[in-house]
Protein backbone atom coordinates (compact mmCIF):
# COMPACT_ATOMS: atom_id res chain seq x y z
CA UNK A 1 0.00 0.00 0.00
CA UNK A 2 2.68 2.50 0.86
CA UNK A 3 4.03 1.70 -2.83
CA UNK A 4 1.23 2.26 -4.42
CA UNK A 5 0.54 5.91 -2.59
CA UNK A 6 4.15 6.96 -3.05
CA UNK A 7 3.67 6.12 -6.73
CA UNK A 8 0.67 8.36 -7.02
CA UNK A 9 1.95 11.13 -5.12
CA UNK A 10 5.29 10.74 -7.03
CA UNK A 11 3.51 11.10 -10.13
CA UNK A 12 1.17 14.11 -9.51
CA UNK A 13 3.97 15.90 -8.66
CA UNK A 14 5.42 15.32 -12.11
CA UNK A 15 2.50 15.00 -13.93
CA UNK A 16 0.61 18.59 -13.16
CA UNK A 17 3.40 20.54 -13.97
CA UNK A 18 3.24 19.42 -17.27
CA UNK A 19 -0.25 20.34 -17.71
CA UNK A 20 0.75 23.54 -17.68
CA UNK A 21 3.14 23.39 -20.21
CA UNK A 22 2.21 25.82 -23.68
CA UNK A 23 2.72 23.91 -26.48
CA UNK A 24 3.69 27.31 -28.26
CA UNK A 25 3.50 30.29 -25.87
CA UNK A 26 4.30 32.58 -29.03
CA UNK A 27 1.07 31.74 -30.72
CA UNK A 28 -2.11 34.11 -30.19
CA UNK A 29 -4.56 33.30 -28.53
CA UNK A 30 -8.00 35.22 -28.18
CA UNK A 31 -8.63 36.04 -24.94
CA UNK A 32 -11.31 34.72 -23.07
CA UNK A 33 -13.77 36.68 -21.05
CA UNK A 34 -14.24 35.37 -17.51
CA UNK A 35 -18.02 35.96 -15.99
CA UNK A 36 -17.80 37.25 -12.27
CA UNK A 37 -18.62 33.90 -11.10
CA UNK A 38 -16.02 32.25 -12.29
CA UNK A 39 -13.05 35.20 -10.39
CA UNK A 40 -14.89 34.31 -7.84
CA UNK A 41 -14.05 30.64 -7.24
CA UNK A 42 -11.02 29.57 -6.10
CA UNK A 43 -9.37 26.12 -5.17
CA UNK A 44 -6.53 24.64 -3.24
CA UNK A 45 -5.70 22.27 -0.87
CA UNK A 46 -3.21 20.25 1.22
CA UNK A 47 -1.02 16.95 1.02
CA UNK A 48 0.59 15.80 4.15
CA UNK A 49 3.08 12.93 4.52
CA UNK A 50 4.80 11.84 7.67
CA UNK A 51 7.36 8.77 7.40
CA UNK A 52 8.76 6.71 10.35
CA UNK A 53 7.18 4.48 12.77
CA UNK A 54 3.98 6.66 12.33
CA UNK A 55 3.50 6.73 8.25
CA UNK A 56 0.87 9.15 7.44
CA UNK A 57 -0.23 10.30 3.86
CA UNK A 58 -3.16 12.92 3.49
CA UNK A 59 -4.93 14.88 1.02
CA UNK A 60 -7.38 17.57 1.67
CA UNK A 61 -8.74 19.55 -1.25
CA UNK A 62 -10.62 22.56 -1.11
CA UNK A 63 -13.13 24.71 -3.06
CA UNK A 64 -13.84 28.55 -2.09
CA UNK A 65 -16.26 31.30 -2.96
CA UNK A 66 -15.91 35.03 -2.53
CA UNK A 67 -18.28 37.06 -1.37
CA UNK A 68 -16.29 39.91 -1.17
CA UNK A 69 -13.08 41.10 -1.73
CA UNK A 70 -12.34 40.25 1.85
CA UNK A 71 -14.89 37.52 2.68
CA UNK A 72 -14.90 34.08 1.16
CA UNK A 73 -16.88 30.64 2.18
CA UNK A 74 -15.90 27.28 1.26
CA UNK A 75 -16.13 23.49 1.73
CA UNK A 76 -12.69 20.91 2.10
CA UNK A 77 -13.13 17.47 2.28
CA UNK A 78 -10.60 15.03 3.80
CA UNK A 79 -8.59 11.85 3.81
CA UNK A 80 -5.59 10.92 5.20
CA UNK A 81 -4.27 6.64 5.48
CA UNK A 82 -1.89 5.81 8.53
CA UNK A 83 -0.14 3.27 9.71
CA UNK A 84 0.90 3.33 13.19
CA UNK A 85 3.79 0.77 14.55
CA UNK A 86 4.98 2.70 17.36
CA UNK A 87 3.00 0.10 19.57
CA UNK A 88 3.41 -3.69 20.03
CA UNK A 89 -0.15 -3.92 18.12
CA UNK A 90 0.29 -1.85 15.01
CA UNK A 91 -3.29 0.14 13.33
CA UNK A 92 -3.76 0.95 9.74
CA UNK A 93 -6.69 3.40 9.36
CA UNK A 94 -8.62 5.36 6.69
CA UNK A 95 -9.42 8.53 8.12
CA UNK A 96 -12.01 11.15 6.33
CA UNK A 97 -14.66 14.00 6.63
CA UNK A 98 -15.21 17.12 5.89
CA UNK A 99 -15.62 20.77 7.05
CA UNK A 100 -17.00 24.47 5.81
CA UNK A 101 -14.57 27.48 6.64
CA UNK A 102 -15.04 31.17 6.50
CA UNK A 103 -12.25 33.56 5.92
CA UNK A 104 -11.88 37.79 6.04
CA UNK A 105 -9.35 39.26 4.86
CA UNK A 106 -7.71 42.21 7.45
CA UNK A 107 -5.06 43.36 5.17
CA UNK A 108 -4.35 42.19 1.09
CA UNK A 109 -2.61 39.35 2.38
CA UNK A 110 -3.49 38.14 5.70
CA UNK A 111 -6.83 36.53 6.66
CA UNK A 112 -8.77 35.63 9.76
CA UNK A 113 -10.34 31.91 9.18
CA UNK A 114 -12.91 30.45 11.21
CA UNK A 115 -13.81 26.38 10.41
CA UNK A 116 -16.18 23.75 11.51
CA UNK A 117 -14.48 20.25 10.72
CA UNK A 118 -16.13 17.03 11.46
CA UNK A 119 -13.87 13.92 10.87
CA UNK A 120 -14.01 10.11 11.62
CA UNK A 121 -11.42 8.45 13.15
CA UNK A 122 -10.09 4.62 14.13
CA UNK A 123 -7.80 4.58 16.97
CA UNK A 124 -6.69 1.81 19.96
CA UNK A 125 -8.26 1.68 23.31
CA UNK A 126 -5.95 0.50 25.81
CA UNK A 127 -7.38 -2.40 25.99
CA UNK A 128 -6.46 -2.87 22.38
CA UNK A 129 -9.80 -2.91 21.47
CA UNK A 130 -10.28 -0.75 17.65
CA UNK A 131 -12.57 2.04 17.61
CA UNK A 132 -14.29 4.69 15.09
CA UNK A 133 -15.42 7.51 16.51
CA UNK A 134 -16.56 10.97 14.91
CA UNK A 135 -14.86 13.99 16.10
CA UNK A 136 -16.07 17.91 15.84
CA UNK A 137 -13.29 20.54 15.59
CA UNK A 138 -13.62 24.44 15.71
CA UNK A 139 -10.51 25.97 14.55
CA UNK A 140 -10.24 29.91 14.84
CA UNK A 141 -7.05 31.33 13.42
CA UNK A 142 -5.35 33.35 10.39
CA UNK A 143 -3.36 32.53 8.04
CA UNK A 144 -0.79 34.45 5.26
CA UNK A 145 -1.42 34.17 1.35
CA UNK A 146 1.21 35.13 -0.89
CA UNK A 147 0.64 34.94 -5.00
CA UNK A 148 2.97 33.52 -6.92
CA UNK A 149 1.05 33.81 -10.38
CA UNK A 150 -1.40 35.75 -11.42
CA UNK A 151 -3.92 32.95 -10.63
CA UNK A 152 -1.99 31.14 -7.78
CA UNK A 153 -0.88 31.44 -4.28
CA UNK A 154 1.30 29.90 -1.57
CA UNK A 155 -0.71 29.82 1.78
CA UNK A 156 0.31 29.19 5.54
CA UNK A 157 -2.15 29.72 8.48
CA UNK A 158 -2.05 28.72 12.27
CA UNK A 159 -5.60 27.02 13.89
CA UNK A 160 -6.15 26.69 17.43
CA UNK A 161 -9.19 23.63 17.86
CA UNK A 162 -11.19 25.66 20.88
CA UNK A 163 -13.51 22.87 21.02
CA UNK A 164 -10.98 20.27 23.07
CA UNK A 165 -13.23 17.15 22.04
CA UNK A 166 -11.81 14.78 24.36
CA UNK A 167 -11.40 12.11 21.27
CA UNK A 168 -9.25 14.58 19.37
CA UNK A 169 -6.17 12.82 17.93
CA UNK A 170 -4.49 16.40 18.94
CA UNK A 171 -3.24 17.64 22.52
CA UNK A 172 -4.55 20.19 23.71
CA UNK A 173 -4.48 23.57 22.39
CA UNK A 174 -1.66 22.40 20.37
CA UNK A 175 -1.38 24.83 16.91
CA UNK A 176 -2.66 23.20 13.77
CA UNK A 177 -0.45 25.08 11.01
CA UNK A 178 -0.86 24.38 7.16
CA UNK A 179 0.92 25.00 4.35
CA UNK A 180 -0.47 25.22 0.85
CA UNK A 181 -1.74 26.06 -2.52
CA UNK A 182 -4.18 28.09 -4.19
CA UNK A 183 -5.62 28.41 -7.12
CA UNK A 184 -8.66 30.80 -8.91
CA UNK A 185 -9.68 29.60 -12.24
């Protein structure tokens, strides 16, 4: 299994470059007339990977809408596969869900972000006894864009869970911080 994700991870990062790619960048081209819907949308996302005795690969894609030029709404979905050895009994888990986020922009390029996540997870009791359990998180936070393209941007932004669900696979009041990409088509 951990083949098989490398391989696909290995080859999107190849792969979407290349998508890119003008087959001749000297050619005209008419240009095409975006509606305001469509500068409006935006999408992104995350891919985490963690190697060792606690393997962890994750994606979490995201799409966004703005409002405003400061206010935006959107919807990320999750997934992440781990495989835990640091114990004598060792877990392998699928672990998913989704949340909705809200973000307002105090300056050009920092944001405030508020999210509801809801996400299932599969962890050992002590008795060694596997469980699933669904877990709510509120993250309040910000976060830094800065554009790289005229239709893409590099992202980082710090979370705080204020919920403290007592099944959280976090500790408490421990930072969540991601780094990412966005895109507006």
């Amino acid at each position: 299994m951990r083949k098989f994700l490398a391989l696909i991870v290995f080859t999107l990062m190849f792969y979407a470059p290349l998508l890119a790619q003008d087959a001749d960048s000297t050619e005209s081209k008419p240009q095409k007339k975006n509606s305001a819907s469509e500068n409006q949308v935006y999408y992104g996302g995350n891919i985490g990977l963690s190697f060792g005795s606690y393997f962890r690969i994750s994606i979490m894609p995201l799409i966004g809408y703005k409002l405003s030029p400061q206010t935006s709404v959107g919807l990320k979905l999750g997934y992440e596969y781990v495989e835990d050895n640091r114990r004598d009994e060792k877990l392998t888990a699928s672990n998913y869900g989704a949340s909705v986020f809200t973000r307002y922009r105090v300056i050009p390029n920092a944001y405030l972000h508020a999210e509801f996540a809801y996400f299932s997870y599969k962890y050992k009791l002590e008795n060694l006894e596997t469980v699933r359990t669904w877990v709510p998180f509120l993250y309040l936070g910000g976060g830094y864009i800065q554009p790289v393209g005229s239709n893409t941007a590099l992202f980082v932004e710090v979370l705080f869970d204020v919920l403290q669900d007592a099944n959280s696979p976090y500790k408490a009041w421990d930072p969540v911080i991601s780094v990412g990409v966005a895109a507006g088509f």
